[in-house]
Protein backbone atom coordinates (compact mmCIF):
# COMPACT_ATOMS: atom_id res chain seq x y z
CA UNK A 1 -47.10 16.69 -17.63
CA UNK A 2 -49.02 19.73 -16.72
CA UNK A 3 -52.38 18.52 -17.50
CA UNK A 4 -53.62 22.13 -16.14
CA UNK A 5 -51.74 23.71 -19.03
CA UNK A 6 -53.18 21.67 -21.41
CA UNK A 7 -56.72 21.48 -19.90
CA UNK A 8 -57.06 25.25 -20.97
CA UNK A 9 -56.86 24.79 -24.35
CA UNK A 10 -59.97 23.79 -26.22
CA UNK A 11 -59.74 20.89 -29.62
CA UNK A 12 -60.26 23.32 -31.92
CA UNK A 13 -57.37 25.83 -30.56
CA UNK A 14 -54.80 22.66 -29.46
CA UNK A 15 -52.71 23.73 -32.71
CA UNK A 16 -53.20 27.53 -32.76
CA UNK A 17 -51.94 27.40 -28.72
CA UNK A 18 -49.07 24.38 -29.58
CA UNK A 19 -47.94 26.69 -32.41
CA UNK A 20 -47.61 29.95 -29.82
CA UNK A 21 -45.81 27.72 -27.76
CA UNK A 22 -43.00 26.80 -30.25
CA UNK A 23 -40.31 29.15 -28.88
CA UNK A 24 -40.53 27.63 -25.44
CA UNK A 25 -37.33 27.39 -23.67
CA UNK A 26 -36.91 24.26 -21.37
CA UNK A 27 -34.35 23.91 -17.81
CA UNK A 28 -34.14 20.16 -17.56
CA UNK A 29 -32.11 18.56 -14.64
CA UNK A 30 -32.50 15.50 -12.44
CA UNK A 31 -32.25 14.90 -8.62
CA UNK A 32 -30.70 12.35 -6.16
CA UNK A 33 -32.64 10.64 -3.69
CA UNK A 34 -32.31 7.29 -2.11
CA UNK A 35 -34.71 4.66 -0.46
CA UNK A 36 -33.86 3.04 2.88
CA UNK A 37 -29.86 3.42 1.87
CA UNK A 38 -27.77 5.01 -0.78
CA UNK A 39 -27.38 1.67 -2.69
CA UNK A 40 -31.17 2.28 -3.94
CA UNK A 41 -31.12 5.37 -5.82
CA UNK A 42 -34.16 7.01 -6.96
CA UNK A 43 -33.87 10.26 -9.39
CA UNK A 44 -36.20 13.06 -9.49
CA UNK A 45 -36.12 13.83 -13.29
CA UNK A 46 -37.83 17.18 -14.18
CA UNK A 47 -38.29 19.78 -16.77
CA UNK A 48 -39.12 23.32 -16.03
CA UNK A 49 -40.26 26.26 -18.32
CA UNK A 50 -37.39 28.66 -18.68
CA UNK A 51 -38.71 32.04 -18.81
CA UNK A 52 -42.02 31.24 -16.32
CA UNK A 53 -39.99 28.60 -13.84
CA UNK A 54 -43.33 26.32 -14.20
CA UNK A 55 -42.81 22.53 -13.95
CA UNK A 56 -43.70 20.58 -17.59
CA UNK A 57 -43.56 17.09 -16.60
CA UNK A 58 -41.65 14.56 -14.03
CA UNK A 59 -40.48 11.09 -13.93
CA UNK A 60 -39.61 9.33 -11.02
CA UNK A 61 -36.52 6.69 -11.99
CA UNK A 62 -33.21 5.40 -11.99
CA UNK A 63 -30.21 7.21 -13.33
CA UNK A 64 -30.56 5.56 -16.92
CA UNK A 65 -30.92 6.87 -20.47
CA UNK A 66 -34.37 5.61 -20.26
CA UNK A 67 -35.73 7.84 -17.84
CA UNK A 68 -34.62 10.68 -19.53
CA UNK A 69 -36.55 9.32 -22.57
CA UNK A 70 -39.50 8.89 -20.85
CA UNK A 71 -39.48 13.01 -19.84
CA UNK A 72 -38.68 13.83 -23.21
CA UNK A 73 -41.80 11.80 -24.85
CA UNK A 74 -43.99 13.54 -21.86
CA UNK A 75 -42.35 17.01 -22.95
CA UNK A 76 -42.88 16.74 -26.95
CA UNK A 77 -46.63 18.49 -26.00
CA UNK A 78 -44.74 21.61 -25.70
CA UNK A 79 -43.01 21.97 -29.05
CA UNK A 80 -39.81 22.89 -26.93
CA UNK A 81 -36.80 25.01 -29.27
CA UNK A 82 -34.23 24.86 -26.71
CA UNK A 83 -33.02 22.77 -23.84
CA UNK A 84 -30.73 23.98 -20.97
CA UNK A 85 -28.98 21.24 -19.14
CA UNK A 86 -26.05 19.98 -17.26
CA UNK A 87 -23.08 18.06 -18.82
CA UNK A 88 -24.82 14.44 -18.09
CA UNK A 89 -24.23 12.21 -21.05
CA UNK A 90 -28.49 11.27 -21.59
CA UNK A 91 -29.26 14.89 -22.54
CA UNK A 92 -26.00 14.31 -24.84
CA UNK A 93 -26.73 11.65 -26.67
CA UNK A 94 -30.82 12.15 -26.58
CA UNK A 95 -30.92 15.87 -27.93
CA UNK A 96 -30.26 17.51 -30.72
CA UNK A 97 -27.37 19.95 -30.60
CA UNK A 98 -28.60 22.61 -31.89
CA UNK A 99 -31.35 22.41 -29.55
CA UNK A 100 -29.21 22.06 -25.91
CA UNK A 101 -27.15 24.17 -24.33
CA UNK A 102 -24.92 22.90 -21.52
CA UNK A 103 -24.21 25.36 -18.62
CA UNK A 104 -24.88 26.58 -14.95
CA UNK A 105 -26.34 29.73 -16.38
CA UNK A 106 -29.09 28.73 -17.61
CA UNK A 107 -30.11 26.42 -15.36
CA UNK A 108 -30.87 28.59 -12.35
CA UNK A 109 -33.94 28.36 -11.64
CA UNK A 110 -34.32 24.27 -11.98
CA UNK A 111 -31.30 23.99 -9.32
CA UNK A 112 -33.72 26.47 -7.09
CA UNK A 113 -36.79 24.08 -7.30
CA UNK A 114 -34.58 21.54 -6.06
CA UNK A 115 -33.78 23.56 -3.35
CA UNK A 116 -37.47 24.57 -2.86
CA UNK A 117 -38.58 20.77 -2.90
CA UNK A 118 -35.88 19.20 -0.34
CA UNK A 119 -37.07 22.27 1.95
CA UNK A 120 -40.30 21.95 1.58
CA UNK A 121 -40.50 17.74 2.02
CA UNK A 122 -38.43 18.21 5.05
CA UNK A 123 -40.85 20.27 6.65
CA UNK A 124 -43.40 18.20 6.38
CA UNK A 125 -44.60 15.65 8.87
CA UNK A 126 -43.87 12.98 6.52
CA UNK A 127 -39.91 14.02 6.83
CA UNK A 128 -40.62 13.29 10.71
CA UNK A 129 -38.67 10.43 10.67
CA UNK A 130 -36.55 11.09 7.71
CA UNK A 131 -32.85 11.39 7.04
CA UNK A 132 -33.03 14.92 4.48
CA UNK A 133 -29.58 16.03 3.67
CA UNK A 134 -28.43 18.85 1.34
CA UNK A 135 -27.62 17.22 -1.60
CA UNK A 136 -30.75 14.40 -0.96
CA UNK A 137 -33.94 13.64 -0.38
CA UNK A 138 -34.93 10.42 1.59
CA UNK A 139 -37.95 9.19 3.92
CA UNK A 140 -39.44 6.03 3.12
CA UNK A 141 -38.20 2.01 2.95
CA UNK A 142 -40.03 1.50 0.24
CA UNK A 143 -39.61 2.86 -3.71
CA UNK A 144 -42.98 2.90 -3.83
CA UNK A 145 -43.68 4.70 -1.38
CA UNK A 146 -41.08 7.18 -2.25
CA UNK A 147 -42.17 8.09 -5.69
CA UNK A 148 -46.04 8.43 -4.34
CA UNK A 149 -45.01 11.19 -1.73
CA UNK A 150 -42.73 13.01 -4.05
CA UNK A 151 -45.10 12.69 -6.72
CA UNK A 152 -48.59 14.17 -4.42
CA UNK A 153 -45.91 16.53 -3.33
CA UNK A 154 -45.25 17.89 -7.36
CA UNK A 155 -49.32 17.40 -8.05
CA UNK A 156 -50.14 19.59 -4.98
CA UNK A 157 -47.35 21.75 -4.92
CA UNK A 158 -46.16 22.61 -8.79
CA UNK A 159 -49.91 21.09 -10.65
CA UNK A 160 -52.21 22.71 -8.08
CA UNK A 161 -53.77 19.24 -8.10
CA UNK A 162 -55.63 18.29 -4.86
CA UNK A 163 -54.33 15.37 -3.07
């Protein structure tokens, strides 16, 4: 969640600033990693602001229905109107449909970050001895210590959290 987002606001203004926030336009969209080999997958699952490209909140999972739920509880802060997705059958059956819109053209900016991210991780000196391939990211043996790097790497990176 972006705790600095939410820092700002002061208890007395939480439902003045939540109600301002009520048209907000989400890019959801999950990413493929694996741990030690591609029979332990590990799924980046994100949500980004639409029109400002900021990241909302993160889970680190499986591919299951219940990660998705878990993003969608940390995302109910932000009073969002309208989802943009792929076709994957948890945004299906978990959002309302007059809330989601399934396309490619919406979802832009969300296919950059992943972009951005697998870049980024690969030039680091933790990707040293890492296999990174286009569609992937993947440098550690253990799950844990795959979702702690990815995770520091969204804190520092997207939160501006020190690490």
């Amino acid at each position: 969640m972006n705790e600095a987002k939410l820092a700002q606001l002061e208890p007395t203004q939480s439902i003045v600033k939540l109600c301002q926030w009520e048209d907000t336009e989400a890019e959801a969209d999950e990413m493929w990693s694996f741990v030690e080999s591609k029979a332990q997958q590990r799924w980046l699952w994100h949500a980004i602001d639409h029109a400002r490209g900021t990241v909302l909140a993160y889970v680190l999972a499986s591919h299951q229905d219940e990660a998705f739920i878990q993003l969608k509880q940390l995302l109910e802060t932000f009073g969002i109107m309208q989802f943009y997705t792929d076709g994957w059958g948890a945004y299906e059956r978990h959002l309302d449909p007059s809330l989601h819109t399934v396309g490619k053209r919406n979802t832009q900016k969300i296919e950059r970050k992943h972009l951005t991210l697998r870049t980024r991780i690969k030039r680091t000196p933790l990707a040293e001895r890492s296999s990174i391939a286009r569609k992937t990211i993947c440098f550690s043996k253990s799950v844990v210590m795959h979702d702690i790097v990815i995770g520091l790497f969204l804190n520092r990176y997207e939160f501006g959290l020190p690490i």
